[in-house]
N, C-alpha and C. Protein backbone atom coordinates (compact mmCIF):
# COMPACT_ATOMS: atom_id res chain seq x y z
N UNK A 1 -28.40 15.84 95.30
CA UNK A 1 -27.19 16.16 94.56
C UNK A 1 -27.48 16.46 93.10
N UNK A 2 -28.40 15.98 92.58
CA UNK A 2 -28.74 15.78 91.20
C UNK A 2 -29.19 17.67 90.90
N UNK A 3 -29.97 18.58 91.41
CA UNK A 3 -30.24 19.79 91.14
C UNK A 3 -28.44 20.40 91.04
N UNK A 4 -27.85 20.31 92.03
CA UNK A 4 -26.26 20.74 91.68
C UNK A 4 -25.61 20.36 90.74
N UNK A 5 -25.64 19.24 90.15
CA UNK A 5 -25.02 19.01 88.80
C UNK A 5 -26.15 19.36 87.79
N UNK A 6 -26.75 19.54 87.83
CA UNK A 6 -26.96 19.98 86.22
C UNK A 6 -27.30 21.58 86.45
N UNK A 7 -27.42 22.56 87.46
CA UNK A 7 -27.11 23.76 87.97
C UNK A 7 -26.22 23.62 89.34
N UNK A 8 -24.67 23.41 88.46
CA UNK A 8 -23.92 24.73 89.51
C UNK A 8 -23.79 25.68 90.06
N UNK A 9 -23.39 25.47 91.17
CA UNK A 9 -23.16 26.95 92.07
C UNK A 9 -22.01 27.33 91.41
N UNK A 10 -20.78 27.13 91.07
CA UNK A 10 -19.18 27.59 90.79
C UNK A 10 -19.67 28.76 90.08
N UNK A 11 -19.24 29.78 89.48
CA UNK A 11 -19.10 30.36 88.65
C UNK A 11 -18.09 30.81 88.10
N UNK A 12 -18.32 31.53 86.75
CA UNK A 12 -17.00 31.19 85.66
C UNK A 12 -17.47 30.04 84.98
N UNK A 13 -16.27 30.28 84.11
CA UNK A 13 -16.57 28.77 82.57
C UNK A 13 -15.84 27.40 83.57
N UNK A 14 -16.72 26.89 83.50
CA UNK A 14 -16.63 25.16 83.80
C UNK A 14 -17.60 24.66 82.82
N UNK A 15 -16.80 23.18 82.90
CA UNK A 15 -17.79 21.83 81.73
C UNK A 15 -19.54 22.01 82.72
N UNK A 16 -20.20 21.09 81.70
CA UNK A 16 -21.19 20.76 82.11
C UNK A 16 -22.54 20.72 81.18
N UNK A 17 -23.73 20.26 81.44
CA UNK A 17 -24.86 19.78 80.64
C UNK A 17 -25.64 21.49 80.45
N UNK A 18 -25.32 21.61 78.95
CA UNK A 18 -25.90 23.08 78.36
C UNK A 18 -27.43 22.89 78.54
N UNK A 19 -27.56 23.33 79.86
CA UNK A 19 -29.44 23.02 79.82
C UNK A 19 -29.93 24.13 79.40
N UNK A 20 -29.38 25.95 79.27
CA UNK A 20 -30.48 26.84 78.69
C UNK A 20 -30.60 26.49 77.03
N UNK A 21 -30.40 25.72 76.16
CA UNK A 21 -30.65 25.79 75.13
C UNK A 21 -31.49 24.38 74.60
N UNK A 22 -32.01 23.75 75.55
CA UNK A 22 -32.60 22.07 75.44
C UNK A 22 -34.15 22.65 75.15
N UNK A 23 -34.84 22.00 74.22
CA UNK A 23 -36.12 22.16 73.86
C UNK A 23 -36.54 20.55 73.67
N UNK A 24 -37.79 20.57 73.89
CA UNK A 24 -38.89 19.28 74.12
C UNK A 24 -39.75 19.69 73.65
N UNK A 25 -40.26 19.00 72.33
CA UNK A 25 -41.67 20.01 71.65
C UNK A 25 -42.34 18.35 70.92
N UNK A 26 -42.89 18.72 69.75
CA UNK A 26 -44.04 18.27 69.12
C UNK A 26 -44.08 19.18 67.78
N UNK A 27 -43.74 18.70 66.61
CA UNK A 27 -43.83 19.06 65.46
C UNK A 27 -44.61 18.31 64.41
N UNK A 28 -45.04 18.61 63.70
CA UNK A 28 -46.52 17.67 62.90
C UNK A 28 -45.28 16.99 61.94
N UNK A 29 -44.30 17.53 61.05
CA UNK A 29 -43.84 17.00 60.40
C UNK A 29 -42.88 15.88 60.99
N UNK A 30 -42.29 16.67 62.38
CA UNK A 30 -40.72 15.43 62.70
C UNK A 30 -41.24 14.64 63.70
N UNK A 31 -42.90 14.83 64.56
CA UNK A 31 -43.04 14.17 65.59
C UNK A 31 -42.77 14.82 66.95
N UNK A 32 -42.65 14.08 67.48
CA UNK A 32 -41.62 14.51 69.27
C UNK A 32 -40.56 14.65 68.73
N UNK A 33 -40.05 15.84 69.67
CA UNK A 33 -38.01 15.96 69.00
C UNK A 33 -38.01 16.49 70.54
N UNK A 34 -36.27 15.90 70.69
CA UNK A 34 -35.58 16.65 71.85
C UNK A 34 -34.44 17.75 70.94
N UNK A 35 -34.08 18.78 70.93
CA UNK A 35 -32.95 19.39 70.68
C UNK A 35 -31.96 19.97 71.23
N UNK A 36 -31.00 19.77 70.98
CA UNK A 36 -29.82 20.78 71.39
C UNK A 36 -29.74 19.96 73.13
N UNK A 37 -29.86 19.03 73.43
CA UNK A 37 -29.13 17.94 74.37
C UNK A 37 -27.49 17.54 74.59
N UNK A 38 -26.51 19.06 74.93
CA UNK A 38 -26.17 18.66 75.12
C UNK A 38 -25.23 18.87 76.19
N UNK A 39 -23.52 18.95 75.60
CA UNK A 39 -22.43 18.93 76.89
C UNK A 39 -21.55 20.35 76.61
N UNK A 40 -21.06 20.95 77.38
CA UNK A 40 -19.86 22.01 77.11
C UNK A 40 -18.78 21.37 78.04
N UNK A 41 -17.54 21.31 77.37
CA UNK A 41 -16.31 21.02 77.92
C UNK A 41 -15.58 21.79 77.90
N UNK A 42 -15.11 22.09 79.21
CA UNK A 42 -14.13 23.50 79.17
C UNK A 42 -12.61 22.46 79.69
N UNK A 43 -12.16 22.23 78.18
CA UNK A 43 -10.33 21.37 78.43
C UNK A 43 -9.28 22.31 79.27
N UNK A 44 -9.41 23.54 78.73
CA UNK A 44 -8.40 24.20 79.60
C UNK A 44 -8.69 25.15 79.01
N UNK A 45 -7.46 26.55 79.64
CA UNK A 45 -7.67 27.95 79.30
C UNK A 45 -7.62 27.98 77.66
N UNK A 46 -7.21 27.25 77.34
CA UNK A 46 -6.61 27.95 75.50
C UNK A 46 -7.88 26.75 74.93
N UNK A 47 -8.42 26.07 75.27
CA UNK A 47 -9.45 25.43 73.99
C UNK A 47 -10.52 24.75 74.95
N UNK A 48 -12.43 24.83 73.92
CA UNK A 48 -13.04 24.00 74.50
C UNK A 48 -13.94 23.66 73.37
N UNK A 49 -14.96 22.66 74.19
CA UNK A 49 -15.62 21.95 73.34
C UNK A 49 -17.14 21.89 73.77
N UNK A 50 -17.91 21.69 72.21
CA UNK A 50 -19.45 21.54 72.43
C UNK A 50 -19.85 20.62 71.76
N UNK A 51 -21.07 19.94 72.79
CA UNK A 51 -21.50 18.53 71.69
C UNK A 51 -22.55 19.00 72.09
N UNK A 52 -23.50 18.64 70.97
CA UNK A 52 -25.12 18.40 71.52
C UNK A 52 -25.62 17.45 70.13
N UNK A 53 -26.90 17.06 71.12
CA UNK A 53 -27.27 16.08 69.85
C UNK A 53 -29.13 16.68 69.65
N UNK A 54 -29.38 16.01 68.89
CA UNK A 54 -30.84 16.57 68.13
C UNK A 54 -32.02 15.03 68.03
N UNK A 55 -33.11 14.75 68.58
CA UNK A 55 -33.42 13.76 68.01
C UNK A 55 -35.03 14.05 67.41
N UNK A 56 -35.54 13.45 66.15
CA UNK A 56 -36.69 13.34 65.41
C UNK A 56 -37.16 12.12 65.62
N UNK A 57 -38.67 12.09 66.19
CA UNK A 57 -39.29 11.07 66.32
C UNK A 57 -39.77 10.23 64.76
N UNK A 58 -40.36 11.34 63.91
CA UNK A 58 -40.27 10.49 62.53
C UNK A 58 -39.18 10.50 61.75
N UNK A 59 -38.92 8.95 61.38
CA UNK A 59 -37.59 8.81 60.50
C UNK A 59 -37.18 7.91 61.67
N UNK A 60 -36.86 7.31 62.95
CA UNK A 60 -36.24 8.54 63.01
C UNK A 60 -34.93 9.30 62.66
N UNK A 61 -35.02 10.39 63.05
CA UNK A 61 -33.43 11.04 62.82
C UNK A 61 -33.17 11.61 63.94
N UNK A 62 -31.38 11.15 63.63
CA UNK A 62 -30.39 11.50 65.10
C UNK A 62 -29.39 12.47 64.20
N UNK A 63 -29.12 13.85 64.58
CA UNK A 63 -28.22 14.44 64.50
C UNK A 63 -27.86 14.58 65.37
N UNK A 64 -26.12 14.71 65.26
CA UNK A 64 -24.79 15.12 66.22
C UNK A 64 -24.26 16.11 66.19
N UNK A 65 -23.79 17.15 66.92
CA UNK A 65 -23.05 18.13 66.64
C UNK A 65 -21.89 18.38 67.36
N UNK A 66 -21.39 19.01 66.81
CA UNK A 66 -20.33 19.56 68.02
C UNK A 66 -18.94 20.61 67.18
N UNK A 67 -18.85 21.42 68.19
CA UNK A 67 -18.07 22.71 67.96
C UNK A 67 -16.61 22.51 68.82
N UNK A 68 -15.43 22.46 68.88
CA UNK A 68 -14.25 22.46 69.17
C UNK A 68 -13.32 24.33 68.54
N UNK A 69 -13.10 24.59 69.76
CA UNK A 69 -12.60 25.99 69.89
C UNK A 69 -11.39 25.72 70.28
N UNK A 70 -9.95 26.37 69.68
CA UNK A 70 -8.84 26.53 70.54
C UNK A 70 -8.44 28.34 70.33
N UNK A 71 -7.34 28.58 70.94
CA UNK A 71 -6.42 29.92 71.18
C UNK A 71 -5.85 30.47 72.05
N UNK A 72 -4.66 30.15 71.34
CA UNK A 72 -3.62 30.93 72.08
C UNK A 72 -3.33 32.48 71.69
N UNK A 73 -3.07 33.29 72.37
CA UNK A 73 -3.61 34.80 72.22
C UNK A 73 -1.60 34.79 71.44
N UNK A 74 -1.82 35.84 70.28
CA UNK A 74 -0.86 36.38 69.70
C UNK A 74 -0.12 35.00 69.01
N UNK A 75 -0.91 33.49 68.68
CA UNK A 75 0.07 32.94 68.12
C UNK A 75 -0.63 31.98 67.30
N UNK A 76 -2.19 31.67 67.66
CA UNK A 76 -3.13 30.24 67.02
C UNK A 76 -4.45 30.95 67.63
N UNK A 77 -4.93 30.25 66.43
CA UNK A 77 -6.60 30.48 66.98
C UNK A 77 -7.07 28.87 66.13
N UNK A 78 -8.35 28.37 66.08
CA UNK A 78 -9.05 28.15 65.62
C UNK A 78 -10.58 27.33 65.75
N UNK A 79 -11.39 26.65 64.73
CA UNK A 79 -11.92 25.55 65.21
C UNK A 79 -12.61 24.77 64.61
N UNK A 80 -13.24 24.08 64.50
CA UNK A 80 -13.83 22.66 64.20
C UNK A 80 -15.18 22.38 64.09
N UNK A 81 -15.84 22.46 62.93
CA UNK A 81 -17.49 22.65 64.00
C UNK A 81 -17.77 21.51 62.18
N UNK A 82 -19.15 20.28 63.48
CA UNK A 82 -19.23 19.32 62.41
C UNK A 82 -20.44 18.64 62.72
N UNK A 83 -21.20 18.11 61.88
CA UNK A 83 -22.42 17.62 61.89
C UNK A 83 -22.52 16.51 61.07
N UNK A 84 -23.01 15.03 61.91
CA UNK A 84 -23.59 14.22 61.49
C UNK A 84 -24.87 13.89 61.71
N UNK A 85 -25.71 13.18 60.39
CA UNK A 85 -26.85 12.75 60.51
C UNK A 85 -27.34 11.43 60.27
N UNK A 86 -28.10 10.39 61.16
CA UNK A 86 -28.32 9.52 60.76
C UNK A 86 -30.20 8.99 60.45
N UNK A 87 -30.81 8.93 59.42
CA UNK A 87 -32.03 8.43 59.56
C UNK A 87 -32.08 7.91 58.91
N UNK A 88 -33.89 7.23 59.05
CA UNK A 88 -34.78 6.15 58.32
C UNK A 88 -35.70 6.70 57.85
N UNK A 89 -35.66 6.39 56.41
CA UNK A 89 -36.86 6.97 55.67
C UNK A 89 -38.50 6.29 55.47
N UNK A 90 -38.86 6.65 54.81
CA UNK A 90 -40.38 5.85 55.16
C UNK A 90 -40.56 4.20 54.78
N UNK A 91 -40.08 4.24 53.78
CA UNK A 91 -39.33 2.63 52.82
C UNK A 91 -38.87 2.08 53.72
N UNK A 92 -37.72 2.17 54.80
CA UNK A 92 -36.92 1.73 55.66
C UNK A 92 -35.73 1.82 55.68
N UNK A 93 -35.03 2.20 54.78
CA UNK A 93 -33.74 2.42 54.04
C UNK A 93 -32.93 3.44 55.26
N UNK A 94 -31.76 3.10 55.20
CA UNK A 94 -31.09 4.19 56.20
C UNK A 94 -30.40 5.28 55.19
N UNK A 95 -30.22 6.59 55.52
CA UNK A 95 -28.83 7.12 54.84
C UNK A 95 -28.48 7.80 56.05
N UNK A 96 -27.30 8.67 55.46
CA UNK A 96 -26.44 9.41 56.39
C UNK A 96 -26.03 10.62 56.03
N UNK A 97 -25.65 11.17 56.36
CA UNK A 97 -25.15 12.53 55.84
C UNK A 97 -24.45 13.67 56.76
N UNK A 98 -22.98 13.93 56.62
CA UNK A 98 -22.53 15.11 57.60
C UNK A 98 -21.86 16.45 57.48
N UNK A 99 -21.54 17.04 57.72
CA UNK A 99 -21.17 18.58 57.36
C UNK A 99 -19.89 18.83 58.01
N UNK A 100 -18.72 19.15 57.77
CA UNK A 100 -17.50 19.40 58.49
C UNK A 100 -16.81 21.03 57.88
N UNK A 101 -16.79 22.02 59.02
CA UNK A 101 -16.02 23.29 58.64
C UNK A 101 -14.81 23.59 59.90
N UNK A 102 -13.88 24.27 59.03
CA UNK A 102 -12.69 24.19 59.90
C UNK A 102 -12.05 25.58 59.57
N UNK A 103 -11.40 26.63 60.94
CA UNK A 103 -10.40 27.62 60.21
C UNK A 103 -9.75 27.27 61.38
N UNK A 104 -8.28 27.79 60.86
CA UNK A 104 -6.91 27.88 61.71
C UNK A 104 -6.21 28.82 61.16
N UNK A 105 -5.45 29.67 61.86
CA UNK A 105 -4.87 30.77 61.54
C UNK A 105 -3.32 30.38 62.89
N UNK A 106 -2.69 30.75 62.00
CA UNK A 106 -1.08 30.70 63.07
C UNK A 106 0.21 31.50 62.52
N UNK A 107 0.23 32.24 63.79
CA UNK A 107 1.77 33.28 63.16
C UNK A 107 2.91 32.21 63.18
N UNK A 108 3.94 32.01 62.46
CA UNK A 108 4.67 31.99 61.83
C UNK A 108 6.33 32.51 62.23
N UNK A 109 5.99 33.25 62.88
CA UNK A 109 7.51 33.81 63.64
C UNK A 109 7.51 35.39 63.10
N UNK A 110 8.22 36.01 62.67
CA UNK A 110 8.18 37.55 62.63
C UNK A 110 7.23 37.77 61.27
N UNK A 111 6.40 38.40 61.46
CA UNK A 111 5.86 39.31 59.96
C UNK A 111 5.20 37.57 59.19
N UNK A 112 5.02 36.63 59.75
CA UNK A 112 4.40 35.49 58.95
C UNK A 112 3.24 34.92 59.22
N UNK A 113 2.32 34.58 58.17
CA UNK A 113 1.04 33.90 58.97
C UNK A 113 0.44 32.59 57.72
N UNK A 114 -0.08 32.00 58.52
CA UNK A 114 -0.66 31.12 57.93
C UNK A 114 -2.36 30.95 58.02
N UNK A 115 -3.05 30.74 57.08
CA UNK A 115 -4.54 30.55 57.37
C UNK A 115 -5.24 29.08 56.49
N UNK A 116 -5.90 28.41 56.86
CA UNK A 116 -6.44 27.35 56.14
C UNK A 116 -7.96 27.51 56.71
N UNK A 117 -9.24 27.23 55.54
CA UNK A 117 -10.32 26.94 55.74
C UNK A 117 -10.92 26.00 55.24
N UNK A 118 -11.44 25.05 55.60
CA UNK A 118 -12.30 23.80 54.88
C UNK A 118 -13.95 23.87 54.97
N UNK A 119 -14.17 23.01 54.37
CA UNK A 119 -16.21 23.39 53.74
C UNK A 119 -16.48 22.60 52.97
N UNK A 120 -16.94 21.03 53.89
CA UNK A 120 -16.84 19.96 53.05
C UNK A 120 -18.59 19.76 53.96
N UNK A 121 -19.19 19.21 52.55
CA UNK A 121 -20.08 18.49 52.97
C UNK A 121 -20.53 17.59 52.45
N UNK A 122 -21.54 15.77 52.86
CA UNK A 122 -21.70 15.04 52.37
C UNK A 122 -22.13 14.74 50.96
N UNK A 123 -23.72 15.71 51.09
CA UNK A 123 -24.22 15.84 49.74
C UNK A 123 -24.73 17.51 49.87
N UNK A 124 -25.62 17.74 48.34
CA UNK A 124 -26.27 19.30 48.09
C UNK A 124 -27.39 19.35 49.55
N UNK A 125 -27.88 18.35 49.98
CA UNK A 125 -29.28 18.24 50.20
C UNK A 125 -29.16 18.92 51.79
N UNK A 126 -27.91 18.42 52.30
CA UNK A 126 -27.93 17.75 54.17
C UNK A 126 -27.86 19.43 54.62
N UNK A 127 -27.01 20.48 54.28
CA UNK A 127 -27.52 21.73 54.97
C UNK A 127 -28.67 22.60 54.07
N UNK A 128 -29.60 21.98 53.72
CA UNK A 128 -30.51 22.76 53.02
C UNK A 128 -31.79 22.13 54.18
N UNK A 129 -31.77 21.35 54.83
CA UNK A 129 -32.35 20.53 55.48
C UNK A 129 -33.21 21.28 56.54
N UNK A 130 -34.79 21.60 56.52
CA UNK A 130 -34.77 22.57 57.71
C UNK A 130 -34.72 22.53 58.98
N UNK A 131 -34.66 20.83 59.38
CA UNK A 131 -34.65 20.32 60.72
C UNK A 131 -32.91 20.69 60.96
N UNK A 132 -32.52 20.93 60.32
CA UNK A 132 -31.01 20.90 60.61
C UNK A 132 -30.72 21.78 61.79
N UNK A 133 -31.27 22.89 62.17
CA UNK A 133 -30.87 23.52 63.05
C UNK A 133 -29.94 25.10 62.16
N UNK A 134 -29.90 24.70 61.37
CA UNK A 134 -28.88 26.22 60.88
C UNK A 134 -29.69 27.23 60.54
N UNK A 135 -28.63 28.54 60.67
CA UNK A 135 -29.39 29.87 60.17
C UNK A 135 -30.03 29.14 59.01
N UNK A 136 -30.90 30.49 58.46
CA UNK A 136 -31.50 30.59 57.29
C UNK A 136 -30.48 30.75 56.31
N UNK A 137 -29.32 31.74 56.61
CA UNK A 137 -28.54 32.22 55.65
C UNK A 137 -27.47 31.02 55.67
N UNK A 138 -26.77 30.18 56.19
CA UNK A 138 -26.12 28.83 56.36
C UNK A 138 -26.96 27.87 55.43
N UNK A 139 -28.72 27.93 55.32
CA UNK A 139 -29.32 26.78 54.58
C UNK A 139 -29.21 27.33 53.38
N UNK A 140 -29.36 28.63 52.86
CA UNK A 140 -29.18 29.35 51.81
C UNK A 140 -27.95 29.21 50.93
N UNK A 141 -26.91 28.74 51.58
CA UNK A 141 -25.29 29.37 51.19
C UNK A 141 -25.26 27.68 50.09
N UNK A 142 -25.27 27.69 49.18
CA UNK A 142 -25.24 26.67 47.99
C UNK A 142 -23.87 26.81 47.59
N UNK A 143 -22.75 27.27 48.55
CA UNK A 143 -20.91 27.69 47.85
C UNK A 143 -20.22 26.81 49.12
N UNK A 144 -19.33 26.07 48.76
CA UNK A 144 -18.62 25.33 49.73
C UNK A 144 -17.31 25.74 49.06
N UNK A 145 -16.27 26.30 49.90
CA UNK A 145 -15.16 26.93 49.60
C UNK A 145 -14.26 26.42 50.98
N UNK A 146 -13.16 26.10 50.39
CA UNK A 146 -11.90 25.67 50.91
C UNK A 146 -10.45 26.55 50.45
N UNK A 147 -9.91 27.27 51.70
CA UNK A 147 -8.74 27.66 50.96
C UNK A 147 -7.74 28.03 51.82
N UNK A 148 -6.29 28.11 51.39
CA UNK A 148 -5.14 27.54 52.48
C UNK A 148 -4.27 29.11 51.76
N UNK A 149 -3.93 29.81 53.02
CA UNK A 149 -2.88 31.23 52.58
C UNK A 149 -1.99 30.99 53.34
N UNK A 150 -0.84 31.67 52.73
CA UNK A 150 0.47 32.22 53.66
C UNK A 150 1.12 33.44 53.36
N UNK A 151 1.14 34.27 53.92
CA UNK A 151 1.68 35.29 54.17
C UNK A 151 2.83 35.50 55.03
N UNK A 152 4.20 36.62 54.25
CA UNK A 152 5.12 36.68 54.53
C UNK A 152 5.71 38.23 54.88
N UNK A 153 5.47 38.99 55.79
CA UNK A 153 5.88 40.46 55.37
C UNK A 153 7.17 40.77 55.82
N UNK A 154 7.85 42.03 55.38
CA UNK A 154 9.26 42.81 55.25
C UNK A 154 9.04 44.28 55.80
N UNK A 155 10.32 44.68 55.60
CA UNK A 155 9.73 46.20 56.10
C UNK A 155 9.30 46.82 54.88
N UNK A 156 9.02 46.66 53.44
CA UNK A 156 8.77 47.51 52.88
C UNK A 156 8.10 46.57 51.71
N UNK A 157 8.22 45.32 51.95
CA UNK A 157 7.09 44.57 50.75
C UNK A 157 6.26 43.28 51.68
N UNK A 158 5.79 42.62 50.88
CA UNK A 158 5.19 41.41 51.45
C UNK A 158 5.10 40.51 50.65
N UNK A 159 4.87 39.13 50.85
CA UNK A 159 4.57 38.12 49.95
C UNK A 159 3.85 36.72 50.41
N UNK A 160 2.82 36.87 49.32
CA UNK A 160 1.60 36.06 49.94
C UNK A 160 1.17 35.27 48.08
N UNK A 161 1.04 33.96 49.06
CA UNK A 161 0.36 32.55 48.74
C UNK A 161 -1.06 32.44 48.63
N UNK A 162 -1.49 31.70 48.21
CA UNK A 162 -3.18 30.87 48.12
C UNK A 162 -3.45 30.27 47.58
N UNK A 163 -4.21 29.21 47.80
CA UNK A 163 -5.35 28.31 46.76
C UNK A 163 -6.76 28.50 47.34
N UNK A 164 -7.26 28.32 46.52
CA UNK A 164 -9.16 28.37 46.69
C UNK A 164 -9.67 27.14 46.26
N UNK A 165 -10.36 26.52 46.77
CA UNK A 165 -11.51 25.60 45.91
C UNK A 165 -12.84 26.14 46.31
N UNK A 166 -13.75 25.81 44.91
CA UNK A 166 -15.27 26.72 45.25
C UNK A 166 -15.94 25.26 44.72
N UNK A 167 -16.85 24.83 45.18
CA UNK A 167 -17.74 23.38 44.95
C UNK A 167 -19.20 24.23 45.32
N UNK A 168 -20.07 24.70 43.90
CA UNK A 168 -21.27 24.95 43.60
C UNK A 168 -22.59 24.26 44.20
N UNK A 169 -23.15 23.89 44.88
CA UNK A 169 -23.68 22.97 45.18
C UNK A 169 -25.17 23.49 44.33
């Protein structure tokens, strides 16, 4: 039974253990690492979810991840994608550190929309990190920006809202 659950026969989107993306290696700097261990949850037609986790034999370090998707067609979209880290440094000392980004977009009723984005992270250091797993251009991006619109249109004008926050890292 065990070859059927972790390769299904069903096809189509169903939950289950994301095995094409799992790596088992040996790195001089992190040690043994397992990566990208993890789950896809398919909740229903309009939203799903991804966890996987990351582990470093030196330190060690445990990162978490996970991505949350929703949408409803012509009315919401959005999603959730967030990273925690926990290790031990050589001293013994623990720290932590996690990353949280978010967009949502939702109509409003005739001619209206709403959009919010968040881009919060613990410290400068945690996505500069190269074990982290992110693009190059994600470790690069030193701008954490948050910002919330609304938009209102007419037949012949419109009227639109915003705030921005920009945090330099």
């Amino acid at each position: 039974a065990l070859p059927y659950y972790i390769f299904p026969l069903r096809k189509g989107r169903h939950s289950g253990i994301m095995m094409p993306d799992m790596e088992l290696g040996f790195n001089r700097n992190a040690g043994r690492f397992a990566r990208n261990v993890g789950y896809y949850w398919a909740v229903s037609d309009y939203m799903d979810a991804r966890a996987w986790f990351d582990y470093y034999e030196r330190g060690p370090r445990y990162y978490l991840n996970g991505i949350y998707k929703y949408k409803v067609r012509y009315l919401l979209d959005g999603n959730v994608n967030g990273s925690w880290l926990r290790q031990r440094d050589a001293s013994g000392g623990r720290s932590k550190g996690w990353s949280l980004e978010s967009y949502h977009s939702q109509r409003l009723g005739n001619n209206a929309t709403a959009t919010l984005r968040t881009n919060f992270t613990s410290s400068q250091s945690y996505r500069g990190d190269q074990n982290f797993g992110a693009s190059v251009d994600d470790r690069l991006n030193r701008k954490l920006q948050s910002s919330v619109e609304v938009r209102k249109g007419w037949s012949r004008t419109s009227l639109s809202a915003s705030a921005t926050r920009i945090e330099y890292l």
